[in-house]
C-alpha atoms as a PDB file:
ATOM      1  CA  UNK A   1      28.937   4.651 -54.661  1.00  0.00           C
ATOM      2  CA  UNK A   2      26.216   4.933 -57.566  1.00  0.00           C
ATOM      3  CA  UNK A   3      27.210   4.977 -60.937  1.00  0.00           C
ATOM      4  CA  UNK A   4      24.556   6.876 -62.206  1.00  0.00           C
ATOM      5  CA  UNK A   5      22.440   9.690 -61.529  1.00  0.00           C
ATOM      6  CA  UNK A   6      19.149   6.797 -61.783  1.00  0.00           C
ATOM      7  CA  UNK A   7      20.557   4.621 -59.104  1.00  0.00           C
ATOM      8  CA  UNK A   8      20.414   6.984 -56.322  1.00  0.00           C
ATOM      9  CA  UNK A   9      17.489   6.954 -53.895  1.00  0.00           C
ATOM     10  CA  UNK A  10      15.428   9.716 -54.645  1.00  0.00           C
ATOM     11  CA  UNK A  11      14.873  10.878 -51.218  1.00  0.00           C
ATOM     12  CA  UNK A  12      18.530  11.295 -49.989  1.00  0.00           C
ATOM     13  CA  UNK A  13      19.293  13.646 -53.239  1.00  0.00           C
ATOM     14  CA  UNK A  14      16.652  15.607 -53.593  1.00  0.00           C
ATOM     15  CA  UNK A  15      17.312  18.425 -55.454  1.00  0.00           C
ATOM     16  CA  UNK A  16      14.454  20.629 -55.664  1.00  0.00           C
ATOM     17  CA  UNK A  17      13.673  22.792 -52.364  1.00  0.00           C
ATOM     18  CA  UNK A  18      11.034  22.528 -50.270  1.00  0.00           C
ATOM     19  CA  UNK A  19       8.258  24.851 -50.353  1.00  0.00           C
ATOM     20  CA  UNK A  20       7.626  26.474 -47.610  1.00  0.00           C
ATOM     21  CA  UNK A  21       5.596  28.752 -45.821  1.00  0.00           C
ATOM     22  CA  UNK A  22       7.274  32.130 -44.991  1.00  0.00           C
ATOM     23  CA  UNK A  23       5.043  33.043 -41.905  1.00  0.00           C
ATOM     24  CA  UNK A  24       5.628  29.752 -39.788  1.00  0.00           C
ATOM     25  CA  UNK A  25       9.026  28.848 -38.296  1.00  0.00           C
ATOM     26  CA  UNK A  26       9.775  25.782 -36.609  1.00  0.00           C
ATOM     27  CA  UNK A  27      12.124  27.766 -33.961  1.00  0.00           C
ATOM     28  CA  UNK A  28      12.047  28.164 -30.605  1.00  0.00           C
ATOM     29  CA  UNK A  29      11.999  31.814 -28.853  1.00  0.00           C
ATOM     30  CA  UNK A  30      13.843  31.519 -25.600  1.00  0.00           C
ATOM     31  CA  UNK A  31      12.580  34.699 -24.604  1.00  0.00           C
ATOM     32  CA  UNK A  32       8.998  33.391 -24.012  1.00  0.00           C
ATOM     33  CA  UNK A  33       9.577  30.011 -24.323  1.00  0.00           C
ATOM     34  CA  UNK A  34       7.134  29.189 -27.251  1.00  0.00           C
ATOM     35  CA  UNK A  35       7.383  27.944 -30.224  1.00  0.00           C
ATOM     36  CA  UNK A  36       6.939  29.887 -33.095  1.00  0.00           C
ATOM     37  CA  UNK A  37       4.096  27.556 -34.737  1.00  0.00           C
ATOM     38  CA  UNK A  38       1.136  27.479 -31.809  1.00  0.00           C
ATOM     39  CA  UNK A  39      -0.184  24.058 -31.770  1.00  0.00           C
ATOM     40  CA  UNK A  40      -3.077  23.159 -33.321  1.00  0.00           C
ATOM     41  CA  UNK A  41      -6.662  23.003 -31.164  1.00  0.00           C
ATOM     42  CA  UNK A  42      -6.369  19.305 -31.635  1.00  0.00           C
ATOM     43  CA  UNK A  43      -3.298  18.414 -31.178  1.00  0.00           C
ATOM     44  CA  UNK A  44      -3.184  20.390 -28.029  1.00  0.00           C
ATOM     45  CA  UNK A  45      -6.397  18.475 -26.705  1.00  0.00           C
ATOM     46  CA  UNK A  46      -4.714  15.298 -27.700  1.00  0.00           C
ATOM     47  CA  UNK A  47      -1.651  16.256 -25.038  1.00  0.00           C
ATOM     48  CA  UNK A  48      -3.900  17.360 -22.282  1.00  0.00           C
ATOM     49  CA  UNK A  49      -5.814  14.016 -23.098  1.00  0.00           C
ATOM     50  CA  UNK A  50      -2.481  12.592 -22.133  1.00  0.00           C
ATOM     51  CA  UNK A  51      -0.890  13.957 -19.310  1.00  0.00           C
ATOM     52  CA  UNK A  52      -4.771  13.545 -17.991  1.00  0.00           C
ATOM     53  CA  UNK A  53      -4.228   9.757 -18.485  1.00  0.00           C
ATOM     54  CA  UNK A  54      -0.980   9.729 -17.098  1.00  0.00           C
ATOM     55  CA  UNK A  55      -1.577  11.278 -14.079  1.00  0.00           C
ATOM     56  CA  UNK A  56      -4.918   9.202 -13.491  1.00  0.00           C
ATOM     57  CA  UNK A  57      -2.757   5.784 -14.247  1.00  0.00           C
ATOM     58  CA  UNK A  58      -0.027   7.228 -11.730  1.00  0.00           C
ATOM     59  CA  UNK A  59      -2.878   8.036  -8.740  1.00  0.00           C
ATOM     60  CA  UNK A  60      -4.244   4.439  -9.734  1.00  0.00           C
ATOM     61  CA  UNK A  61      -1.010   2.826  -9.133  1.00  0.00           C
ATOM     62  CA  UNK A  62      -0.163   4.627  -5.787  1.00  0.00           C
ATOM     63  CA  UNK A  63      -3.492   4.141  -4.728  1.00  0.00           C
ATOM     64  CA  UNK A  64      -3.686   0.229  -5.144  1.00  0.00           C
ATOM     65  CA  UNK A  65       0.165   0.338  -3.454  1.00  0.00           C
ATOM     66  CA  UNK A  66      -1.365   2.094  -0.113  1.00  0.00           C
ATOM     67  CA  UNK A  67      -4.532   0.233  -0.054  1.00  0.00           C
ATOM     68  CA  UNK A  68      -2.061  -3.335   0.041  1.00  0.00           C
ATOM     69  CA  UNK A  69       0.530  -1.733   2.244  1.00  0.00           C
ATOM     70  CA  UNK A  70      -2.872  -1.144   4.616  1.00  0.00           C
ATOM     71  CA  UNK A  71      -4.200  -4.429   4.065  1.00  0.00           C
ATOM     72  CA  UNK A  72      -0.605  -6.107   4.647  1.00  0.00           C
ATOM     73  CA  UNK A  73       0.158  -4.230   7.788  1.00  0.00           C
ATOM     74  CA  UNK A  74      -2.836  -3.752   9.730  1.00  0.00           C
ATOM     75  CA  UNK A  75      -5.627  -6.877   8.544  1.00  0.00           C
ATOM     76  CA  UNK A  76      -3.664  -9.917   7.480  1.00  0.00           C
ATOM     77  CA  UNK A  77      -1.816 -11.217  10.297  1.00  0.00           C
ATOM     78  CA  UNK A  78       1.756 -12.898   9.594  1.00  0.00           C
ATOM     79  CA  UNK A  79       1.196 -15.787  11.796  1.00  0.00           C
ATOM     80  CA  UNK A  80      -1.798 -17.562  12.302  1.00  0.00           C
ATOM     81  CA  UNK A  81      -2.820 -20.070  14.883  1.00  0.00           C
ATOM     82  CA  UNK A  82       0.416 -19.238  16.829  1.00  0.00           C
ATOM     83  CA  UNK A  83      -0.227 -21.421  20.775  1.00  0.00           C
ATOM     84  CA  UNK A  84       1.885 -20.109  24.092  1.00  0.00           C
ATOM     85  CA  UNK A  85       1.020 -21.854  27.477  1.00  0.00           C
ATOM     86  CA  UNK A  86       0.770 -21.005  30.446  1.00  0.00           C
ATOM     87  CA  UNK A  87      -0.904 -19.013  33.325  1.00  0.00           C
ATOM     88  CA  UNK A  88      -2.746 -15.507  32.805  1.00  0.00           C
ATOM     89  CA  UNK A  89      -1.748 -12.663  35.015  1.00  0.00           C
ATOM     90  CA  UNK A  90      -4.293 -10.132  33.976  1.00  0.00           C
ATOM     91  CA  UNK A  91      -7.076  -9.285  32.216  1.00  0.00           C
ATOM     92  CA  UNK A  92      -8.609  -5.906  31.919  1.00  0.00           C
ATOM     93  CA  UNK A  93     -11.096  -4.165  29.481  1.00  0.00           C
ATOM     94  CA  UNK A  94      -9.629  -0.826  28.669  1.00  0.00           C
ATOM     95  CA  UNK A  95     -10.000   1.703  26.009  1.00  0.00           C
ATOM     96  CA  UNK A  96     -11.523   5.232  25.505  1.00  0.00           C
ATOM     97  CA  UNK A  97     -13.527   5.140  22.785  1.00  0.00           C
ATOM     98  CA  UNK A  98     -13.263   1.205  21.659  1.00  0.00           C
ATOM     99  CA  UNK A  99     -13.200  -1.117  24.361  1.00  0.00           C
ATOM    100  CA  UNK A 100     -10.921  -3.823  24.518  1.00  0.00           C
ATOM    101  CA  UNK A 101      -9.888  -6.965  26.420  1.00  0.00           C
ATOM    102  CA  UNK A 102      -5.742  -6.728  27.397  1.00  0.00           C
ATOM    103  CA  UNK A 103      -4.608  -9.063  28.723  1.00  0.00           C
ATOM    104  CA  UNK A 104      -1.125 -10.946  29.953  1.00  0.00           C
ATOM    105  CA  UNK A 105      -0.188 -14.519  30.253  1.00  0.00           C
ATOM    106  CA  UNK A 106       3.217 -15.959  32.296  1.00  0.00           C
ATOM    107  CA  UNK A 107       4.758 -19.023  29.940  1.00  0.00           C
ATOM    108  CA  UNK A 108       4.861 -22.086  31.851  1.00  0.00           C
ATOM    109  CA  UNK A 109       8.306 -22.557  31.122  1.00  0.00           C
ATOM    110  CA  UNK A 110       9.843 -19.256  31.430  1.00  0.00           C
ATOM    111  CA  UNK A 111       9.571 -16.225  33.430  1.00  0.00           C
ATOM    112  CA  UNK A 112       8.640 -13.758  30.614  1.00  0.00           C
ATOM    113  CA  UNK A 113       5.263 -12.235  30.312  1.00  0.00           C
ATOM    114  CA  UNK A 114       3.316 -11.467  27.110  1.00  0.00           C
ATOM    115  CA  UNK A 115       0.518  -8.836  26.332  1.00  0.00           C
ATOM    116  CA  UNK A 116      -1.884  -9.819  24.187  1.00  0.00           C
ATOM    117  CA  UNK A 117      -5.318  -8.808  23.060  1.00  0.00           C
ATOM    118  CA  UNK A 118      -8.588 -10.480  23.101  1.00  0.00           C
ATOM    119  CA  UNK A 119     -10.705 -10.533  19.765  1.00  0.00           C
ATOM    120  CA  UNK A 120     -14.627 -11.237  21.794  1.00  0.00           C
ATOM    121  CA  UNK A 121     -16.354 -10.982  24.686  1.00  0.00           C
ATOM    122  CA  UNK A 122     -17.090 -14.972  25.226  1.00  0.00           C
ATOM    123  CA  UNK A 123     -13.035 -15.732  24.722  1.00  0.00           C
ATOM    124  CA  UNK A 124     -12.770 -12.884  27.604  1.00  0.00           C
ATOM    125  CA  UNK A 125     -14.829 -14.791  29.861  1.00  0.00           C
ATOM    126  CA  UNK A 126     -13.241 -18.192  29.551  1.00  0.00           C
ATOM    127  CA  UNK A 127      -9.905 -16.649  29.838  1.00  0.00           C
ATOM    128  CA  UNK A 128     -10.993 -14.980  32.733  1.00  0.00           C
ATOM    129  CA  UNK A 129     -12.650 -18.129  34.081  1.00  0.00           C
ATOM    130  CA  UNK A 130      -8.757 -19.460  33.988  1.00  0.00           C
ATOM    131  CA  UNK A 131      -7.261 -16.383  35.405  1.00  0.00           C
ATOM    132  CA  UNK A 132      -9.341 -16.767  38.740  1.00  0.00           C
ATOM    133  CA  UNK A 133      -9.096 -20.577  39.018  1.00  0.00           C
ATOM    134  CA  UNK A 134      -4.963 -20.177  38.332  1.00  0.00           C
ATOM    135  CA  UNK A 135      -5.149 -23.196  36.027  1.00  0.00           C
ATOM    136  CA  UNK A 136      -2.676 -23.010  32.753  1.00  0.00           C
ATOM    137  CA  UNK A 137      -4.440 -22.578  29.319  1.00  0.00           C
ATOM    138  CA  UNK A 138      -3.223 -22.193  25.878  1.00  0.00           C
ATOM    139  CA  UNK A 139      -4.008 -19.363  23.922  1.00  0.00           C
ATOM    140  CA  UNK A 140      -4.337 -19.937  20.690  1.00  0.00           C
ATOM    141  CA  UNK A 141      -3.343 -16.348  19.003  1.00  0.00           C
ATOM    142  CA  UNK A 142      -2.926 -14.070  15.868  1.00  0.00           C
ATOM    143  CA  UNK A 143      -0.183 -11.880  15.426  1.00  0.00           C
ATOM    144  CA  UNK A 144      -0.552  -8.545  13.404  1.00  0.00           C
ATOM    145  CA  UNK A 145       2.510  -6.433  12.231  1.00  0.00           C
ATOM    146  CA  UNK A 146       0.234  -3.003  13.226  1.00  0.00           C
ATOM    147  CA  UNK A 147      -2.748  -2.434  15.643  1.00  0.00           C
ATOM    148  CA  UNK A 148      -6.101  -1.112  15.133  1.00  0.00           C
ATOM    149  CA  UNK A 149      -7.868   0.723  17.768  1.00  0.00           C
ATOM    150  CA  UNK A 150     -11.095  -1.834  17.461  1.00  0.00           C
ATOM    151  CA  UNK A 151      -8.724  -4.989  17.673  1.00  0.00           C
ATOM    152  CA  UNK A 152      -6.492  -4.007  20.796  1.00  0.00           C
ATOM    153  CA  UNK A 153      -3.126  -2.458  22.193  1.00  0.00           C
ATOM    154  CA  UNK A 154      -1.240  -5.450  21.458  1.00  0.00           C
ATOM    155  CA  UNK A 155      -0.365  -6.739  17.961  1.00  0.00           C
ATOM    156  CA  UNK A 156      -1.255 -10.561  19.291  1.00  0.00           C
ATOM    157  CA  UNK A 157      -4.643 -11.124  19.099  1.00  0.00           C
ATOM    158  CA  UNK A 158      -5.991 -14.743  21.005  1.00  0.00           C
ATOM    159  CA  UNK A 159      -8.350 -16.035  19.121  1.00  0.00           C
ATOM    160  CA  UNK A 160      -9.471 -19.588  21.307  1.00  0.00           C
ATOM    161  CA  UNK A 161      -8.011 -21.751  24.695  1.00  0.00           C
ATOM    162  CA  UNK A 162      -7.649 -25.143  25.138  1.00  0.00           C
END
């Protein structure tokens, strides 16, 4: 491929050896599973340094994915402003340690019956105003895709009546 000797690249035919040092090897021994040469001081700071920022960046990421698969599930409801009519059943403040208003209404146009949960005091009172007059109200609700002990047993929290 090249005529002459002077048209070859010097680094593909190089002819004289390369000196090396007789004590270091760049082998592996599989019997302790260390390399011959022992890294330098810096170079072996320079990979802890990096598996360090590695596994930080990797915590980081997980740590941002729970925090928004918390805030997604149990604080930012799906549907907001969500109305059923219709009269209310019960209402009961129940809880352990956080108290809550539970309540149920009866839609006006079906039989079915649905829980819900009351997010203050004053809202408990007018919807328990309606409960003992038997009038219809609507409730004007939240609805969460997991509950919180402080919010209520049910994931729909009403938020106003009309």
């Amino acid at each position: 491929m090249y005529p002459t000797e002077t048209d070859r690249p010097d680094d593909l035919f190089d002819d004289e050896e390369p000196t090396a040092d007789p004590t270091t090897s760049d082998t592996i021994d599989f019997r302790t599973g260390d390399t011959a040469t022992p890294l330098s001081p810096d170079r072996r700071h320079h990979r802890k340094h990096r598996t360090r920022c590695v596994i930080t960046w990797i915590v980081l990421i997980a740590g941002v994915a729970l925090g928004m698969t918390v805030y997604l599930r149990y604080c930012s409801p799906y549907a907001v402003e969500a109305q059923i009519t219709g009269r209310i059943t019960s209402l009961e403040k129940r809880g352990l340690i956080f108290k809550t208003y539970e309540g149920s209404i009866r839609q006006a146009d079906t039989d079915s019956v649905m829980t819900f949960s009351v997010e203050s005091e004053a809202l408990a009172r007018v919807i328990a105003d309606a409960e003992a007059d038997g009038r219809p109200v609507t409730l004007i609700y939240e609805k969460y895709y997991g509950t919180l002990p402080w919010r209520g047993e049910s994931l729909r929290v009403a938020t106003a009546t009309r």
